[in-house]
Protein backbone atom coordinates (compact mmCIF):
# COMPACT_ATOMS: atom_id res chain seq x y z
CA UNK A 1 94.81 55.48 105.23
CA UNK A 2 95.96 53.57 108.41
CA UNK A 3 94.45 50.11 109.10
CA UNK A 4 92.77 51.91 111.82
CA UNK A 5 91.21 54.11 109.73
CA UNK A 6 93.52 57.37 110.54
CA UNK A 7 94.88 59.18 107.69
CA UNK A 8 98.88 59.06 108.19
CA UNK A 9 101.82 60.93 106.51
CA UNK A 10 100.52 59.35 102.94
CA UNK A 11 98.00 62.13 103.07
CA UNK A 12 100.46 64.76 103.30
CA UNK A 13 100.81 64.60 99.63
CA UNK A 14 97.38 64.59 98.78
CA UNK A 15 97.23 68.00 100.78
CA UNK A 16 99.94 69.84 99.28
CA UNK A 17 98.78 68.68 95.90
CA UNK A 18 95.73 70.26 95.81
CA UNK A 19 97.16 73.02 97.73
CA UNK A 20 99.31 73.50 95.04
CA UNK A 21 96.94 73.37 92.26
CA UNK A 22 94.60 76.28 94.27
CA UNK A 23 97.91 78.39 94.36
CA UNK A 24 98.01 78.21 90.44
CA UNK A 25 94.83 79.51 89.73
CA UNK A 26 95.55 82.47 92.57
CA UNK A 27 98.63 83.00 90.52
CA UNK A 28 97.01 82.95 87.24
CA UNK A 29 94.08 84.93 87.93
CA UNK A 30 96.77 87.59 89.45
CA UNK A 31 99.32 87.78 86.90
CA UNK A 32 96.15 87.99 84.30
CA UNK A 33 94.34 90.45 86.87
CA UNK A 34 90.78 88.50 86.25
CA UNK A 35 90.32 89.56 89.74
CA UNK A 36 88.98 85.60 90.88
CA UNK A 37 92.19 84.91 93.06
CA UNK A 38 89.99 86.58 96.21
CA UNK A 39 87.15 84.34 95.38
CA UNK A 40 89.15 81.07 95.32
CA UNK A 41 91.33 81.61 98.68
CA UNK A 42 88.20 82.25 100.11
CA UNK A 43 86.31 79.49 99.02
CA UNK A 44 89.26 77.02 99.94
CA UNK A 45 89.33 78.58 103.56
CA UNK A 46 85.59 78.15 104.19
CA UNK A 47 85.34 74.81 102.80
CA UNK A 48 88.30 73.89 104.39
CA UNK A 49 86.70 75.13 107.97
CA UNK A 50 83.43 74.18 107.47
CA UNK A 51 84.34 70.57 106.22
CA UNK A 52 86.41 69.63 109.78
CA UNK A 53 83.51 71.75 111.78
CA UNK A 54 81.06 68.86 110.43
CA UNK A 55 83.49 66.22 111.15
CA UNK A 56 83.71 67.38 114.84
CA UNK A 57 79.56 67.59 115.02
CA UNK A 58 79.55 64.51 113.29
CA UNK A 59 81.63 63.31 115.90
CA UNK A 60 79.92 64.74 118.67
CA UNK A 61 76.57 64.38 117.86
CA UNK A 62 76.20 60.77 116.69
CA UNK A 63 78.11 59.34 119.47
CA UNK A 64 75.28 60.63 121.53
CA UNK A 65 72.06 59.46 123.05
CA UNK A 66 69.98 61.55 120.86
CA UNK A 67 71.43 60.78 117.78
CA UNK A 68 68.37 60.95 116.01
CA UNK A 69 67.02 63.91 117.09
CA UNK A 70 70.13 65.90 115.95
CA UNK A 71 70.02 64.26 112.89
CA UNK A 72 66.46 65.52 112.42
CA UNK A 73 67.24 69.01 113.84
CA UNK A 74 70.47 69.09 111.33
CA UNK A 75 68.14 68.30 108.60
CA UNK A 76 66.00 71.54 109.29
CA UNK A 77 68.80 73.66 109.10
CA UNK A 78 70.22 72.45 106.06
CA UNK A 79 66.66 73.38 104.46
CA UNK A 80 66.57 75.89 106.39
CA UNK A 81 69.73 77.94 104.95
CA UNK A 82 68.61 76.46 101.49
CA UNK A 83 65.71 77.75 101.15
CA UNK A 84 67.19 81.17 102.33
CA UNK A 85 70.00 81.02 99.70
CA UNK A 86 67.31 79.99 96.85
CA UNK A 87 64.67 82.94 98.49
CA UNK A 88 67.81 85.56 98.37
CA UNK A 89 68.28 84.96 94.60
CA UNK A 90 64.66 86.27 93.41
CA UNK A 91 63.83 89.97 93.52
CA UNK A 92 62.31 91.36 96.23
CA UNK A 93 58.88 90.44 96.16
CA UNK A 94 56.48 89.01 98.69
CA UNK A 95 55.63 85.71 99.09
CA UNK A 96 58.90 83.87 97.65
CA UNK A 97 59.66 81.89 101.08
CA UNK A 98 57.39 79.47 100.83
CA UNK A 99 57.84 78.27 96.85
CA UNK A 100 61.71 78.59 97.45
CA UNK A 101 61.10 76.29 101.03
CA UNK A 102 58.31 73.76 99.14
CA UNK A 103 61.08 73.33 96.59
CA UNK A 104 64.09 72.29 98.36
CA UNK A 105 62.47 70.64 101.43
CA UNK A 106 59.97 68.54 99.23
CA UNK A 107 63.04 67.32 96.98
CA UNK A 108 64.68 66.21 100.25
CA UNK A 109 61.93 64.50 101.71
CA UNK A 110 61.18 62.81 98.25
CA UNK A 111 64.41 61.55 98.25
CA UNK A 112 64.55 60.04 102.50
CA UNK A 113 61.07 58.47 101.38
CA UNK A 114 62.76 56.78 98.62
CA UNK A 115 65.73 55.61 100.44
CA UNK A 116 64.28 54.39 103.84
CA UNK A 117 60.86 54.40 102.56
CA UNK A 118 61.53 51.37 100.49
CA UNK A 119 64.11 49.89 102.37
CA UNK A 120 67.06 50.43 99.83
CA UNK A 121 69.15 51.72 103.53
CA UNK A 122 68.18 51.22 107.05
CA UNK A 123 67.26 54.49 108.70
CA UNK A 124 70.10 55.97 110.74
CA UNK A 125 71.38 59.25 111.83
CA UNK A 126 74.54 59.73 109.53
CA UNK A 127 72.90 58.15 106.78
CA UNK A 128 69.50 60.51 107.19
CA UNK A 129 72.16 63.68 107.31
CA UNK A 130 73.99 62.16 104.31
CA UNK A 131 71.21 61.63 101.93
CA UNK A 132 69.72 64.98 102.89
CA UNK A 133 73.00 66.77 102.01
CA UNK A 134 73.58 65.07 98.53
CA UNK A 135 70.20 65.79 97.50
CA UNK A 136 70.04 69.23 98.69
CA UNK A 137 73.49 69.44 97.98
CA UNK A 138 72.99 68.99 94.23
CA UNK A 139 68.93 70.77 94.18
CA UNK A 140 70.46 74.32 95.63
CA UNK A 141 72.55 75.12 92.85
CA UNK A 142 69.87 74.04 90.26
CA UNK A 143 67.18 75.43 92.15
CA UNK A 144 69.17 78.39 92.11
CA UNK A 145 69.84 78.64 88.81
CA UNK A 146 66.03 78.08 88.05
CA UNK A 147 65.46 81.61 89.61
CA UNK A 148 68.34 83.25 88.42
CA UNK A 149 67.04 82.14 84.45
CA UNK A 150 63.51 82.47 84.68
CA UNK A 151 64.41 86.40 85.97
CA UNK A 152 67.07 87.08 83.42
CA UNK A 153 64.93 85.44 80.71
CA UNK A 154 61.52 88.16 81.86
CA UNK A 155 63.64 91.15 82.45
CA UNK A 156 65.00 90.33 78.57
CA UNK A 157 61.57 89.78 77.23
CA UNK A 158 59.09 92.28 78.82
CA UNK A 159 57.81 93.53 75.52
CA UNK A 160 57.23 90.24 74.20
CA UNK A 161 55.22 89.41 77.78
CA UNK A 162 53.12 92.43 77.64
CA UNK A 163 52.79 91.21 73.91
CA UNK A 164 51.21 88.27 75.34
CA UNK A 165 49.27 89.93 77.37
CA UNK A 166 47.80 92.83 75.21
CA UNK A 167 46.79 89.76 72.88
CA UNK A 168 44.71 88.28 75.63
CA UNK A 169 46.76 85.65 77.19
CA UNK A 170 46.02 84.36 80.52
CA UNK A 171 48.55 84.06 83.25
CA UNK A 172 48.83 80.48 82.61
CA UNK A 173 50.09 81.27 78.92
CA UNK A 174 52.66 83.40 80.21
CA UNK A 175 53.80 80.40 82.17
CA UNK A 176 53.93 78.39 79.38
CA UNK A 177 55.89 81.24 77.43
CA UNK A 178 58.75 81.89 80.12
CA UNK A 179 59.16 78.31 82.11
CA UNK A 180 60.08 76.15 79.11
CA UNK A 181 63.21 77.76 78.73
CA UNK A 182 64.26 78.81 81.99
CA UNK A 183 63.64 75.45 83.47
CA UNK A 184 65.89 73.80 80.28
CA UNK A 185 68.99 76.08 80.92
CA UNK A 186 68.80 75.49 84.99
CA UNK A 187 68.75 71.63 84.49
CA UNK A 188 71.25 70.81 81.74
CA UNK A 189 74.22 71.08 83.92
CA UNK A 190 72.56 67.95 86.03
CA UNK A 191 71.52 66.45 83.18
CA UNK A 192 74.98 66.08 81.19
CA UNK A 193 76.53 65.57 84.14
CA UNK A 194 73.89 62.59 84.80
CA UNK A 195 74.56 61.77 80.77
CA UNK A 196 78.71 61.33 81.17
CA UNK A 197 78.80 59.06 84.55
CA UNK A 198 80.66 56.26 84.49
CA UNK A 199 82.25 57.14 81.00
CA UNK A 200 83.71 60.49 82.45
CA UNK A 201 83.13 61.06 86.02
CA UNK A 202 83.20 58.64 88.52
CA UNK A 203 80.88 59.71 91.24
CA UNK A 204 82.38 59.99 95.12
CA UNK A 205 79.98 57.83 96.69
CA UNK A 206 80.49 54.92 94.72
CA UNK A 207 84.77 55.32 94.62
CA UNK A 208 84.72 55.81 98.22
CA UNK A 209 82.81 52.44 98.33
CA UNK A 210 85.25 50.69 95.85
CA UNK A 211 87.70 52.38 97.97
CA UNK A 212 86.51 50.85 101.24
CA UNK A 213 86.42 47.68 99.70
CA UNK A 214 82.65 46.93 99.12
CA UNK A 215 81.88 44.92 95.69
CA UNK A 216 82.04 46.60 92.68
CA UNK A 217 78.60 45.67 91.67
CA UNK A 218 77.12 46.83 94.74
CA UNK A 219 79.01 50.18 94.65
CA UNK A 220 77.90 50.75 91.25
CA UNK A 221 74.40 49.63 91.95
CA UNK A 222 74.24 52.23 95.11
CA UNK A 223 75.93 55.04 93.46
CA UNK A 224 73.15 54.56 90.37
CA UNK A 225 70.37 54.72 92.84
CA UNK A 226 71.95 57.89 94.13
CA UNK A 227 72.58 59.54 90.92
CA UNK A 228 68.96 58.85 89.97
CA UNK A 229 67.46 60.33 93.16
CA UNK A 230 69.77 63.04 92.75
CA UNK A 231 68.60 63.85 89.56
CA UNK A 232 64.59 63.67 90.31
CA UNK A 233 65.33 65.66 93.36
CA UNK A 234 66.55 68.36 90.83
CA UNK A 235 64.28 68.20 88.63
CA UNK A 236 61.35 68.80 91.33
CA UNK A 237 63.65 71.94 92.95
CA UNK A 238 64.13 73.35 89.68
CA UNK A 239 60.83 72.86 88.16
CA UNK A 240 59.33 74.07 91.21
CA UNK A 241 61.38 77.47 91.28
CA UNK A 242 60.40 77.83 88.12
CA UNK A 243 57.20 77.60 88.01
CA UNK A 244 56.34 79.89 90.52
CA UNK A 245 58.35 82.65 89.58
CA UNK A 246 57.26 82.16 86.45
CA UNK A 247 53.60 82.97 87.43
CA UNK A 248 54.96 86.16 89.20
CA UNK A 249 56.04 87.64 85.80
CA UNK A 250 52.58 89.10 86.00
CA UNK A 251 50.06 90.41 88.63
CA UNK A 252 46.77 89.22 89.40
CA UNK A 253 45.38 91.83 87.18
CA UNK A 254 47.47 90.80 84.19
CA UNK A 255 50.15 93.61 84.29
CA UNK A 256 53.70 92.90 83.99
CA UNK A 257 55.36 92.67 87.41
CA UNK A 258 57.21 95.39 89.26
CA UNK A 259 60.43 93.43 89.56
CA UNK A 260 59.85 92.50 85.33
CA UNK A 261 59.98 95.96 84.51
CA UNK A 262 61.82 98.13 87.00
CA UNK A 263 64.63 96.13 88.13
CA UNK A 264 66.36 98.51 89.11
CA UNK A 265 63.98 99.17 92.27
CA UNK A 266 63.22 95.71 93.01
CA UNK A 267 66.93 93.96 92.68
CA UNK A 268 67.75 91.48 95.54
């Protein structure tokens, strides 16, 4: 980086480096035929796009007057698509909107109540968008996960549900049966990832501090704050998720669920 901050022909390498190491996969997957080289030229492109469209908004919006206000408005669509990427992952079923919305939006507001709640950073509009997008960042995939395991692990168990059921338990038991499970396998990727930082990984945030100079302590400090958040934040997404499809496993009446036992018919 340039003492003005500009990235300068140093860069260059950086670029064709990981370039490089996306080409090796394509050519790998290919000469193997696993059929992911598609996936991974396409995910390069669109992060590649979408990463310098946000540094143009960023650039655009916060130099404005109403800074705030798109940070705000930024915020809601960021839940927003969330809560539509978490909502397209469940079968189709009514009502999934608002538990798939409660979940990802609450975990983000937990975690800007936490931060400029208590002071730990100063309210402003690249830091609101910032926080927002590392916790919900981090919650979708979990949160995702939480529905995609608590519907694999009913459509694998219907017989032992309606067991449950024939036996006279309660919708709550069923809960208890199906969310235990579901919500352990959606949360250990966060939670050994959590488990290894600092001995393993070493999180962005905090090199990008060391990086820009700030004091190691204070970096680490930050970055463990962060990681902490980060990890609560999941834990309320996925728990959530989980939860309340968990409860859908069975009707009102105590029957098993349409999407439970023809999934066919109800897939999303």
């Amino acid at each position: 980086m340039n003492p003005d901050g500009t990235f300068g022909l140093s860069a260059v390498p950086v670029v064709v480096a990981s370039v490089a190491l996306i080409g090796v996969s394509v050519a790998i997957s290919w000469r193997l035929r696993l059929g992911v080289e598609r996936s991974i030229l396409w995910a390069a492109l669109r992060a590649t796009v979408q990463l310098i469209a946000v540094g143009l908004l960023f650039t655009l919006i916060f130099e404005s007057s109403l800074a705030e206000l798109w940070a705000w408005l930024w915020v809601g669509v960021m839940v927003s698509v969330a809560t539509y990427v978490v909502g397209r992952r469940a079968p189709k079923m009514t009502g999934v909107v608002i538990p798939a919305f409660l979940a990802v939006a609450g975990s983000a507001m937990l975690s800007v109540v936490v931060i400029f709640g208590f002071g730990v950073l100063e309210l402003e509009p690249v830091r609101l968008v910032v926080i927002v997008g590392i916790t919900l960042g981090n919650s979708l995939g979990s949160a995702v996960g939480g529905v995609v395991q608590t519907v694999a692990l009913a459509r694998d168990r219907p017989g032992e549900i309606e067991a449950l059921l024939a036996l006279g338990a309660s919708r709550e038991h069923v809960v208890r049966y199906v969310a235990p499970q579901a919500s352990k396998l959606a949360l250990v990727n966060q939670i050994e990832r959590t488990k290894v930082v600092g001995l393993i990984a070493l999180p962005g945030a905090m090199t990008g501090l060391l990086l820009a100079g700030v004091d190691p302590f204070d970096a680490v400090i930050l970055q463990l704050l962060v990681m902490l958040i980060v990890l609560g934040s999941v834990g309320v997404s996925v728990l959530a998720t989980v939860l309340s499809m968990a409860s859908r496993t069975v009707t009102p009446d105590l029957t098993l669920a349409d999407w439970v036992s023809n999934p066919e018919r109800t897939s999303a």
